[in-house]
N, C-alpha and C. Protein backbone atom coordinates (compact mmCIF):
# COMPACT_ATOMS: atom_id res chain seq x y z
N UNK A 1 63.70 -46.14 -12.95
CA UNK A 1 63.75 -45.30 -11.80
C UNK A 1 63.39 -46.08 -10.56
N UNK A 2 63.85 -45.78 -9.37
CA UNK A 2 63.64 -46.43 -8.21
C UNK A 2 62.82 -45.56 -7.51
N UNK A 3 62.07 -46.06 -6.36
CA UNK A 3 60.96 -46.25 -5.91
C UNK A 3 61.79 -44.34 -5.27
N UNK A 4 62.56 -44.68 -4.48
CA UNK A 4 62.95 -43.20 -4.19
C UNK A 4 63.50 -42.40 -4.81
N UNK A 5 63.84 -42.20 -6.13
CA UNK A 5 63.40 -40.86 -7.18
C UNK A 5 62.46 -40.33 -7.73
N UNK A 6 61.30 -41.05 -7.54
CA UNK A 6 59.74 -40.61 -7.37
C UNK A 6 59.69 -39.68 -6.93
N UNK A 7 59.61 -40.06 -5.47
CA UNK A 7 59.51 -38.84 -4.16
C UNK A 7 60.56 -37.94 -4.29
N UNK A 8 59.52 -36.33 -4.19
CA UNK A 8 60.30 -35.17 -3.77
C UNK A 8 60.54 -35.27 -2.71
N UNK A 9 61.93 -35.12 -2.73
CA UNK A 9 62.86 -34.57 -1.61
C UNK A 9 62.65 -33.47 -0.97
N UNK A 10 61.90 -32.76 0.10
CA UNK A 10 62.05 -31.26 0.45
C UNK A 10 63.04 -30.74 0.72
N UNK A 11 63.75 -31.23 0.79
CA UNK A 11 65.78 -30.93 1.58
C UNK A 11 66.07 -30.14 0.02
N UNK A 12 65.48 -31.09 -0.84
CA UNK A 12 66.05 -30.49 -2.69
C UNK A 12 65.14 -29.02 -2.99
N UNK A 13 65.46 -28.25 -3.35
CA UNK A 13 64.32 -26.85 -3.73
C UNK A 13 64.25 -27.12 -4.98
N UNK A 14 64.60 -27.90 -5.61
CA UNK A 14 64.55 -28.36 -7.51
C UNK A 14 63.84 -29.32 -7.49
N UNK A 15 63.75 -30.26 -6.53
CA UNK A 15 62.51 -31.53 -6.38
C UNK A 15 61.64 -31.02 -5.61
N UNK A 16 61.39 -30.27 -5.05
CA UNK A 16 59.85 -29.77 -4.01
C UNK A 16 59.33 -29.38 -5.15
N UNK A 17 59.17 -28.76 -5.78
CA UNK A 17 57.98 -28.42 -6.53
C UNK A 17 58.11 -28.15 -8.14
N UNK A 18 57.87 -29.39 -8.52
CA UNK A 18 58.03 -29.62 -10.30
C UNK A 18 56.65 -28.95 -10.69
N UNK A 19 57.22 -28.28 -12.43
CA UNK A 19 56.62 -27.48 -13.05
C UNK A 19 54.85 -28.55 -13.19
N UNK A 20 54.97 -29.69 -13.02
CA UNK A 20 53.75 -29.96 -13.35
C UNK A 20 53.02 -30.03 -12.00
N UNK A 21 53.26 -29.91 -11.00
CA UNK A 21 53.10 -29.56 -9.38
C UNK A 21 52.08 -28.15 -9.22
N UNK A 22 53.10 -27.52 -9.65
CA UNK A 22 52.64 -25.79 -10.05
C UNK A 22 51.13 -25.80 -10.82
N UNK A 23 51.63 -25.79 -11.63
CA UNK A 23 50.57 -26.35 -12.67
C UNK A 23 48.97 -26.71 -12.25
N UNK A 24 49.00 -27.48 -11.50
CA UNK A 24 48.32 -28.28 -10.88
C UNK A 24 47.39 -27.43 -9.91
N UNK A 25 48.46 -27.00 -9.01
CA UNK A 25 47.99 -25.79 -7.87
C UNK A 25 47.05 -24.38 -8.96
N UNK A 26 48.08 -24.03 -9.56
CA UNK A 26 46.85 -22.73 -10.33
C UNK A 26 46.03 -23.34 -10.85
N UNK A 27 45.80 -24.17 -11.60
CA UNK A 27 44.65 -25.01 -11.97
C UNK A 27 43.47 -24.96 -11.07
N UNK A 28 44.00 -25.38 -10.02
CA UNK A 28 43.03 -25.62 -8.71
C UNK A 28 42.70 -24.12 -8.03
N UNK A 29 43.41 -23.31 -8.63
CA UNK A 29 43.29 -22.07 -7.85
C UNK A 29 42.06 -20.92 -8.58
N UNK A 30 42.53 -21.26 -9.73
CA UNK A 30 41.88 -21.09 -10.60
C UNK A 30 40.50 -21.57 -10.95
N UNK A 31 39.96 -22.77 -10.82
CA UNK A 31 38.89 -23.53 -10.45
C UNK A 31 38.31 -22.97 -9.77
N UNK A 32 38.71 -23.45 -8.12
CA UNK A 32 38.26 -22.10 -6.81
C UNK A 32 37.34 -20.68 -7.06
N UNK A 33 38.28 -20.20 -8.28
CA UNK A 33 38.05 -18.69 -8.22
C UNK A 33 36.32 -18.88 -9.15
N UNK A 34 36.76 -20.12 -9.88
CA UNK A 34 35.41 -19.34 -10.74
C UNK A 34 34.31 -20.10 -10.18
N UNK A 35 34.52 -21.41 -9.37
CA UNK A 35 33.54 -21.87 -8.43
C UNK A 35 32.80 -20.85 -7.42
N UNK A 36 33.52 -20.33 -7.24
CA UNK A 36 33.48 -18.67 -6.18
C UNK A 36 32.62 -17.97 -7.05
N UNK A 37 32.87 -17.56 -8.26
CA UNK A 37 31.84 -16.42 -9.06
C UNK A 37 30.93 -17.04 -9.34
N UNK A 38 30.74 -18.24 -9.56
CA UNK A 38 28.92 -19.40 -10.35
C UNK A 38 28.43 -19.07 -8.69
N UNK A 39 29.08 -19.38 -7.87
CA UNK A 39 28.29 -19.31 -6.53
C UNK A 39 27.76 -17.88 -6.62
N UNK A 40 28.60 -17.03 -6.43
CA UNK A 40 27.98 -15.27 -6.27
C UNK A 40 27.47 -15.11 -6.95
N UNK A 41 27.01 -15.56 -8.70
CA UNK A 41 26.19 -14.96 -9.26
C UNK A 41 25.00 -15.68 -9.58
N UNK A 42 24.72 -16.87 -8.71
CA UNK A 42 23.51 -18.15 -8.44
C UNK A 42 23.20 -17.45 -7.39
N UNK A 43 23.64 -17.00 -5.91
CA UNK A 43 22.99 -16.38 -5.40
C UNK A 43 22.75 -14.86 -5.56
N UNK A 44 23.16 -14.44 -6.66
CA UNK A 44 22.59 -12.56 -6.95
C UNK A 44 21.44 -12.79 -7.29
N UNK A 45 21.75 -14.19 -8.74
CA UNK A 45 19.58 -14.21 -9.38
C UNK A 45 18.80 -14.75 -8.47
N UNK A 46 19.22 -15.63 -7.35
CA UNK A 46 18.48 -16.03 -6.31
C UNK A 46 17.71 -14.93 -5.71
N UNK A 47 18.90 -13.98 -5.41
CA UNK A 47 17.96 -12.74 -4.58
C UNK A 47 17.29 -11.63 -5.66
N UNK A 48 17.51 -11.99 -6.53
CA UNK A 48 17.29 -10.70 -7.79
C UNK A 48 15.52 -11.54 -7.88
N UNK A 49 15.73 -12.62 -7.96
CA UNK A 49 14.28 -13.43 -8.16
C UNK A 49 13.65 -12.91 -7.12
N UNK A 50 14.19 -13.15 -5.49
CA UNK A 50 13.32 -12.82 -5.09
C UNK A 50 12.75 -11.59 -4.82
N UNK A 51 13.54 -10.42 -4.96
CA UNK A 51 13.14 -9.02 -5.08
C UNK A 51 12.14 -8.61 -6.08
N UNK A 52 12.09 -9.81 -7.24
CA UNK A 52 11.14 -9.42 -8.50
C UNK A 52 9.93 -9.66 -8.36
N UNK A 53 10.02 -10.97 -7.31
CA UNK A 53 8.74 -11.57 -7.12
C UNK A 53 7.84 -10.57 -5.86
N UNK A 54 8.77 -10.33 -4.68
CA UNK A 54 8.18 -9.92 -3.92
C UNK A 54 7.22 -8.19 -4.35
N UNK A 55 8.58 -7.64 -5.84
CA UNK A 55 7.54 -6.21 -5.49
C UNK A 55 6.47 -6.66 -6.74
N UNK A 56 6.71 -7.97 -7.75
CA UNK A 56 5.34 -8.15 -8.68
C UNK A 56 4.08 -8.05 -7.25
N UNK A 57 4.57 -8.72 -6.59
CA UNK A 57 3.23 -9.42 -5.40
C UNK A 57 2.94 -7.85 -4.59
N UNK A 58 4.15 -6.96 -4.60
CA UNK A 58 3.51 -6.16 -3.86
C UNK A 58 2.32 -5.05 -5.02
N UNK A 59 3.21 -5.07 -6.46
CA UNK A 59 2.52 -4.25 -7.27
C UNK A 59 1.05 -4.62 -7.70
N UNK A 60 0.97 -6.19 -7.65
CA UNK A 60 -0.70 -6.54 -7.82
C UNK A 60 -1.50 -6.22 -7.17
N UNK A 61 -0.92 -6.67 -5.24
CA UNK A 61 -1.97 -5.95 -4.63
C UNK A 61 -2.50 -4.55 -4.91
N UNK A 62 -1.49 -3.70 -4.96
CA UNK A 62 -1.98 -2.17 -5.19
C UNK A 62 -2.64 -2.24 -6.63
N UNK A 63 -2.36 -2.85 -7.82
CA UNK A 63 -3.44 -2.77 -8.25
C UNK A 63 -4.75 -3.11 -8.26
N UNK A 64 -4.56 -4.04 -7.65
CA UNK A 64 -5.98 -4.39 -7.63
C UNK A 64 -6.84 -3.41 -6.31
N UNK A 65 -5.93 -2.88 -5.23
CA UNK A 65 -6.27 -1.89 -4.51
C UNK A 65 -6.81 -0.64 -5.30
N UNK A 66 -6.37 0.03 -6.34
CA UNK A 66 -6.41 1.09 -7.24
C UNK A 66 -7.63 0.89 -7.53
N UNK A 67 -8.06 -0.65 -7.96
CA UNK A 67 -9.15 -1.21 -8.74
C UNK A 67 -10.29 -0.42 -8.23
N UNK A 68 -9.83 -1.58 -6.99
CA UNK A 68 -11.36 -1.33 -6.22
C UNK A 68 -11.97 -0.05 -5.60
N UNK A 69 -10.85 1.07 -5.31
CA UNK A 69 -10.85 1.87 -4.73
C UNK A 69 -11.25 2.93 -6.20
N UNK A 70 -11.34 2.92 -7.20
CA UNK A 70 -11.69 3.54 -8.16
C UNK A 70 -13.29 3.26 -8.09
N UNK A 71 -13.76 1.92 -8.45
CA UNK A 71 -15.01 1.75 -8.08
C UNK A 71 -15.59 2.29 -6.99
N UNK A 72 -14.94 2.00 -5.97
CA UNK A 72 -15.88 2.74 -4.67
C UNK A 72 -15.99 4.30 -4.73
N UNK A 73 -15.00 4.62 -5.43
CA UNK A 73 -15.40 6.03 -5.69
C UNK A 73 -15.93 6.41 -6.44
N UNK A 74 -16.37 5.93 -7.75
CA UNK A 74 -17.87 5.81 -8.36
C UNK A 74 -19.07 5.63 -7.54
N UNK A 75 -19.35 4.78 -6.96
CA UNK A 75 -20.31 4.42 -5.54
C UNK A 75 -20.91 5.71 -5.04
N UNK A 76 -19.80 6.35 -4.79
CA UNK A 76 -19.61 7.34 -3.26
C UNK A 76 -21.09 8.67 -4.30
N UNK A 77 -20.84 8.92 -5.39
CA UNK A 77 -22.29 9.87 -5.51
C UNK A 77 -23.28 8.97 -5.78
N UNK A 78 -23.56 7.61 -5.72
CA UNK A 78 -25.08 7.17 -5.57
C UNK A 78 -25.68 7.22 -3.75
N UNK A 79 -24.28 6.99 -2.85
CA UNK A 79 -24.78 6.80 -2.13
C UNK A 79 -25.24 8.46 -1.68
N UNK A 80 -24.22 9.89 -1.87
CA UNK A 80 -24.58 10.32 -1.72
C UNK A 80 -25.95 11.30 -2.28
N UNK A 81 -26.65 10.53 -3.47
CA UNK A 81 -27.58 11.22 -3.84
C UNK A 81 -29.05 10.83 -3.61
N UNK A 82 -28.92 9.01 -3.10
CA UNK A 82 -29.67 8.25 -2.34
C UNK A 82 -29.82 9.03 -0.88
N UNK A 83 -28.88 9.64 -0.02
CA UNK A 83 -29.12 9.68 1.17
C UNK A 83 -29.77 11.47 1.25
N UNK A 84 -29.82 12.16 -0.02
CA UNK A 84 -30.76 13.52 -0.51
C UNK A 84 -31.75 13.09 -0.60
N UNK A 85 -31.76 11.93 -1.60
CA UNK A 85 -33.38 11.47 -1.26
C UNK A 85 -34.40 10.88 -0.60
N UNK A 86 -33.05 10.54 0.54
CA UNK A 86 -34.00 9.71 1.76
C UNK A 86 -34.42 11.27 3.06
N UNK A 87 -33.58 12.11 2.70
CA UNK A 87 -33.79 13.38 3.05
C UNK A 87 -34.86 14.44 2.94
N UNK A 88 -35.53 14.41 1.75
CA UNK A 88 -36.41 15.24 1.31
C UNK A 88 -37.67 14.50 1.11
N UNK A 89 -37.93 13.36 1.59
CA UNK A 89 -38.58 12.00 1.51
C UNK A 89 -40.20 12.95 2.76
N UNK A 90 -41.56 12.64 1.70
CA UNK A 90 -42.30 13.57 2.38
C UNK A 90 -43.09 12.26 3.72
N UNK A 91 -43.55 13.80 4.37
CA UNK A 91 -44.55 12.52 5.14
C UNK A 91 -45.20 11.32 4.26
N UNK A 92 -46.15 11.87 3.80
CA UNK A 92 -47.25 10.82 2.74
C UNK A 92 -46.21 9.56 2.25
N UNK A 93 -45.02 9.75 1.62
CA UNK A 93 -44.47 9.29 1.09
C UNK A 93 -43.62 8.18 2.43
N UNK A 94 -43.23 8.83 3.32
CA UNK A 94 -42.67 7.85 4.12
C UNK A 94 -44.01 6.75 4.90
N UNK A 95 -45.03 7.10 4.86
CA UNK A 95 -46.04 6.16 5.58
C UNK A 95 -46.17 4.86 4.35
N UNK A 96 -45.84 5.28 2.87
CA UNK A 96 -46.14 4.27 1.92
C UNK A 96 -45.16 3.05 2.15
N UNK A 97 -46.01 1.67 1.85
CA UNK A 97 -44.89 0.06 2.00
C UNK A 97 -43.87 0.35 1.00
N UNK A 98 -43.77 0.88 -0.12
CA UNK A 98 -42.81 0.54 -0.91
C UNK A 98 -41.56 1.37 -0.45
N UNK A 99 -41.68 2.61 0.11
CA UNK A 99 -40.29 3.50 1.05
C UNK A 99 -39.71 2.34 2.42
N UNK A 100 -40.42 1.77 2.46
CA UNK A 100 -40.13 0.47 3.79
C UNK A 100 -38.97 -0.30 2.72
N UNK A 101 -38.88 -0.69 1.87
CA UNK A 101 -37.94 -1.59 1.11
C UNK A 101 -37.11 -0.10 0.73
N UNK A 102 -37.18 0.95 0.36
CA UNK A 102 -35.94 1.64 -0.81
C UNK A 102 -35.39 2.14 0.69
N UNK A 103 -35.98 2.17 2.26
CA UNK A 103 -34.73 2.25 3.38
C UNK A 103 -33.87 1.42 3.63
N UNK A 104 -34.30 -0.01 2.75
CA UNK A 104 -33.27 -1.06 2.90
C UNK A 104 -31.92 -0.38 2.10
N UNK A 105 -32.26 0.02 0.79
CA UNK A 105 -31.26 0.44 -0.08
C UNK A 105 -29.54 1.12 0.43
N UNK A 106 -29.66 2.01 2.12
CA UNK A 106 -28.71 2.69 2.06
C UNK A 106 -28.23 1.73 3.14
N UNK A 107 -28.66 0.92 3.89
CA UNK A 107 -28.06 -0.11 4.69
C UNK A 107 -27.09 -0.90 3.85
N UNK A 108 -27.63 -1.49 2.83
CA UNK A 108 -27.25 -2.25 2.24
C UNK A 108 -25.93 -1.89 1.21
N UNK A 109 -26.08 -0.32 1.00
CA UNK A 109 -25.16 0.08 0.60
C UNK A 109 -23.38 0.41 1.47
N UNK A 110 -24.37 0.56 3.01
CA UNK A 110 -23.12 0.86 3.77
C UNK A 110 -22.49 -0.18 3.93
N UNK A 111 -23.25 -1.40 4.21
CA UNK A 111 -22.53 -2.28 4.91
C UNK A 111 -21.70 -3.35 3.65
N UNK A 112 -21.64 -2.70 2.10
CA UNK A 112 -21.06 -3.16 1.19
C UNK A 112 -20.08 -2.03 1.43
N UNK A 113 -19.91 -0.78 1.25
CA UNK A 113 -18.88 -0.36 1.72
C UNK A 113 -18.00 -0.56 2.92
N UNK A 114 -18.55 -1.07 3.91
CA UNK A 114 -17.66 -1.48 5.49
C UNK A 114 -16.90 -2.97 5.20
N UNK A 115 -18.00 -3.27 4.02
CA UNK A 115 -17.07 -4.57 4.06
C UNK A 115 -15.73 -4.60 2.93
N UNK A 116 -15.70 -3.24 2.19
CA UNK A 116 -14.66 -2.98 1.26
C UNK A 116 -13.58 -2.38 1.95
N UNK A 117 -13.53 -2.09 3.72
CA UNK A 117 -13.32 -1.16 4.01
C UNK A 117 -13.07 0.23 4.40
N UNK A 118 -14.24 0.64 4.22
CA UNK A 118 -14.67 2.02 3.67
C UNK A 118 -15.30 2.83 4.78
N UNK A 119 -14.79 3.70 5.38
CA UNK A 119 -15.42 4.49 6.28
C UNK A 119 -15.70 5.69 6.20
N UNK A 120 -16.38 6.49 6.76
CA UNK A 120 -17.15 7.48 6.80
C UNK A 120 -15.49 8.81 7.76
N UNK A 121 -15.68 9.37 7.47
CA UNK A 121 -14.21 10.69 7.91
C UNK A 121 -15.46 11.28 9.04
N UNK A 122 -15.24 11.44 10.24
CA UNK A 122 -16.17 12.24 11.26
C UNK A 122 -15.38 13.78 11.21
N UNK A 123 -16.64 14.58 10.72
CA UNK A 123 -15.85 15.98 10.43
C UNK A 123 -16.58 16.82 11.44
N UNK A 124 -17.32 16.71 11.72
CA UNK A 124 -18.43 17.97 12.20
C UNK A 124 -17.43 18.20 13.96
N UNK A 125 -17.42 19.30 14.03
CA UNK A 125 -17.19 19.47 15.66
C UNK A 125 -15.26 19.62 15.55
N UNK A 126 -14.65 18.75 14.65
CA UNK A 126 -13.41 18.46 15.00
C UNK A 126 -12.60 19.33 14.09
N UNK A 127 -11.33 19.54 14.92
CA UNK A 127 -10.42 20.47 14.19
C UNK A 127 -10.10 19.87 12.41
N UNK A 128 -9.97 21.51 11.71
CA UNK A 128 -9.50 20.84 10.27
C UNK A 128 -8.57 20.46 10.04
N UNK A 129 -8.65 19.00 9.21
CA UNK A 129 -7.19 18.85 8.97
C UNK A 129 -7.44 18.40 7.20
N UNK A 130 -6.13 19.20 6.66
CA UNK A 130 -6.74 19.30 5.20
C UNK A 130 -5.85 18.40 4.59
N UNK A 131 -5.63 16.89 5.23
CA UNK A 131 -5.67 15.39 4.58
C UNK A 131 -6.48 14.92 4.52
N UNK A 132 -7.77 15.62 5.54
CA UNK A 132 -8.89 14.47 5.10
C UNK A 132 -10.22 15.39 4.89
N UNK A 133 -10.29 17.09 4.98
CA UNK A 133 -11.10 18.21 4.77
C UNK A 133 -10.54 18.76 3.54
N UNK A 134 -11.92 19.18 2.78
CA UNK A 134 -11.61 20.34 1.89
C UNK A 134 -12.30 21.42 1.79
N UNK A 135 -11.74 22.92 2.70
CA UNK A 135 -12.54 23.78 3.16
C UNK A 135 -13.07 24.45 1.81
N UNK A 136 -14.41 24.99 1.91
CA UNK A 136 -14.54 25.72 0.32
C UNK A 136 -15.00 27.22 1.23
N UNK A 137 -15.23 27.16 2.48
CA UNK A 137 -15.19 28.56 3.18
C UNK A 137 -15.25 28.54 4.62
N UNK A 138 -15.00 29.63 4.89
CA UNK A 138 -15.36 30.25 6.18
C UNK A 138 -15.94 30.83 6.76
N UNK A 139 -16.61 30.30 7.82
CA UNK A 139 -17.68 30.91 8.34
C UNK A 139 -17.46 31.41 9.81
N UNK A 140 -18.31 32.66 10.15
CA UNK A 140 -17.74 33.81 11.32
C UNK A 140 -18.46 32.53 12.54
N UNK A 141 -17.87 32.45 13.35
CA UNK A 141 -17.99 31.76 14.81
C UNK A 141 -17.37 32.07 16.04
N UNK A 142 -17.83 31.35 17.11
CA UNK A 142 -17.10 31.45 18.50
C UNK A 142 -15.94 31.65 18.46
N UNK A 143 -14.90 32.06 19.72
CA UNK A 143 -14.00 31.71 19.55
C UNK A 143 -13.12 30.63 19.81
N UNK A 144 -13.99 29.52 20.76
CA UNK A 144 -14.01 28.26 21.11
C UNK A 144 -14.43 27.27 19.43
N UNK A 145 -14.49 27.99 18.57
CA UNK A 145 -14.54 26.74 17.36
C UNK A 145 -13.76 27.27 16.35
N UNK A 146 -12.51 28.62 16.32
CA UNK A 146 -12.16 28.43 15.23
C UNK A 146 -11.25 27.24 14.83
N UNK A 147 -11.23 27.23 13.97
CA UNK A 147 -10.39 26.07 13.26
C UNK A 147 -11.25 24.65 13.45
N UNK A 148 -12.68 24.72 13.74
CA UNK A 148 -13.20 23.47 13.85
C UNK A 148 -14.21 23.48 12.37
N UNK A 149 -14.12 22.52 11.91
CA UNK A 149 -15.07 21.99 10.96
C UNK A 149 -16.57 22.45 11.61
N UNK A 150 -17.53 23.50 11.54
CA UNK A 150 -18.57 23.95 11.72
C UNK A 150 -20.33 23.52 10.60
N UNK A 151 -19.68 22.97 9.40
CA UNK A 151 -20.65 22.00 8.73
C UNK A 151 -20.02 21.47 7.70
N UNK A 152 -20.95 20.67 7.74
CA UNK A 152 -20.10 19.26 6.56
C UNK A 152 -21.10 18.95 5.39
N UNK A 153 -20.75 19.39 3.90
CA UNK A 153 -21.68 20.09 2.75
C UNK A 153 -21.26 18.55 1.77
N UNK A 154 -20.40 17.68 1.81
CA UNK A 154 -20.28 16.42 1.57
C UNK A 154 -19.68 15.58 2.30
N UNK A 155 -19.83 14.39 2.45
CA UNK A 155 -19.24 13.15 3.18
C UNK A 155 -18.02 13.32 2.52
N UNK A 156 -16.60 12.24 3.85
CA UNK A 156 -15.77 12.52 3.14
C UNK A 156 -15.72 10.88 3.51
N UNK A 157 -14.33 10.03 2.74
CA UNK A 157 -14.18 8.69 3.36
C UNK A 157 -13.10 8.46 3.32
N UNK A 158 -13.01 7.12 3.90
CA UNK A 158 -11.83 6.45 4.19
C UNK A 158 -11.38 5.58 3.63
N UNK A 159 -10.50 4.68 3.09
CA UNK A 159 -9.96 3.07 2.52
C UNK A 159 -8.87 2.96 3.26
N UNK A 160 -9.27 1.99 4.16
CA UNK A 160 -8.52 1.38 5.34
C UNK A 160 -7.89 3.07 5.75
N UNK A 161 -6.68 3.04 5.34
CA UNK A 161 -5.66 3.65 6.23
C UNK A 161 -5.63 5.34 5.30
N UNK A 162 -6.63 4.63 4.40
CA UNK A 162 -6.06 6.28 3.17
C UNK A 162 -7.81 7.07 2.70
N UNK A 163 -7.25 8.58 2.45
CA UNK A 163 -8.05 9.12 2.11
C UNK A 163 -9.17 9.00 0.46
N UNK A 164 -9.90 8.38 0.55
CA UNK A 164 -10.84 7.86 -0.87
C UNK A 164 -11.46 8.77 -1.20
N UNK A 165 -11.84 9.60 -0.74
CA UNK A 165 -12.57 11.57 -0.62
C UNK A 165 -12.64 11.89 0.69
N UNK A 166 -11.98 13.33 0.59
CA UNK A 166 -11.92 14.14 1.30
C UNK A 166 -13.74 14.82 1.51
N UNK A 167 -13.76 15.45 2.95
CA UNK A 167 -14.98 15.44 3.35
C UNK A 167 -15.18 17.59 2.93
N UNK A 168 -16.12 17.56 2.32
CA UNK A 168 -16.12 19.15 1.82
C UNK A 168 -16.88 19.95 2.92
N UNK A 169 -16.11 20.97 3.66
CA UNK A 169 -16.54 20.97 5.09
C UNK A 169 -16.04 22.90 5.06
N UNK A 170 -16.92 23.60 5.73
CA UNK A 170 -17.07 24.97 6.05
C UNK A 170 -16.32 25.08 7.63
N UNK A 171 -15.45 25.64 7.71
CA UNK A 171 -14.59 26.17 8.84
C UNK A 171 -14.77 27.32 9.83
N UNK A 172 -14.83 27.22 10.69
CA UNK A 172 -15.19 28.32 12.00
C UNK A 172 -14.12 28.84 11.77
N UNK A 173 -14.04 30.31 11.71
CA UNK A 173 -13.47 31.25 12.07
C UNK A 173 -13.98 32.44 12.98
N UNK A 174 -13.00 32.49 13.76
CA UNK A 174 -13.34 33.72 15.28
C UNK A 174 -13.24 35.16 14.88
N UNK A 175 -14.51 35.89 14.73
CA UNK A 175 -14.39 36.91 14.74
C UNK A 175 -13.81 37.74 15.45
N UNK A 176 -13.24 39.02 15.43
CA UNK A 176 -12.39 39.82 16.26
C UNK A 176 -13.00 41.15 16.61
């Protein structure tokens, strides 16, 4: 064969494109396609990874949020049965040295709760709101305080942004 029966002719439509030409092209087309799917499905587990990872990381924190916030609510009746007894605490008894150290006790307790996050719900005076009150009654008042929290019969608290106990609180209502 000579050097120019090699070369397709484009003028020829029987020499432009021999069956092993063709061939060649779907091959390559074909290639393409599944180069195309290893890509789309390298980046699905890419993002599938990272969706797994991000809500493991988000689900630990909350547990370990659950954790702690379970404990502190164990806490919450020492402190409140410590602060009955710093309550009913007699004269005689408060002049003694050893009540000088057990007043350390509720400092020390708060400021382990402030540092868990933990705050105190301010109920007294302020309107109820029963996300963070739990009325157990009503009591006859002004008419400038109904709907205000009128006494507060347990502490209620806070964790950061959420309710850890609700504060057990008696409600003004306006007589008529």
């Amino acid at each position: 064969m000579s050097d120019q029966s090699m070369h397709t002719n484009p003028e020829n439509p029987e020499t432009a494109a021999t069956p092993a030409t063709d061939d060649v092209q779907e091959r390559i087309a074909a290639l393409e396609k599944e180069a195309a799917e290893y890509k789309d499905a390298a980046l699905r587990a890419t993002a599938d990874y990272r969706n797994l990872k991000r809500r493991y990381d988000t689900e630990r924190v909350e547990l370990i949020s659950r954790a702690s916030a379970a404990v502190l609510l164990k806490l919450l009746p020492v402190v409140d049965d410590h602060a009955r007894a710093m309550e009913s605490v007699t004269p005689a008894v408060a002049e003694s040295m050893w009540y000088g150290g057990f007043k350390l006790i509720p400092q020390k307790l708060q400021q382990l709760l402030e540092s868990e996050g933990v705050t105190v719900i301010e109920s007294l005076g302020k309107p109820f709101d029963p996300n963070q009150h739990e009325a157990i009654a009503y009591e006859p008042c002004a008419a400038d305080q109904d709907g205000l929290v009128v006494a507060e019969l347990q502490k209620g608290y806070m964790l950061r942004d959420k309710v850890l106990r609700p504060a057990i609180v008696k409600v003004g209502q306006a007589t008529k």
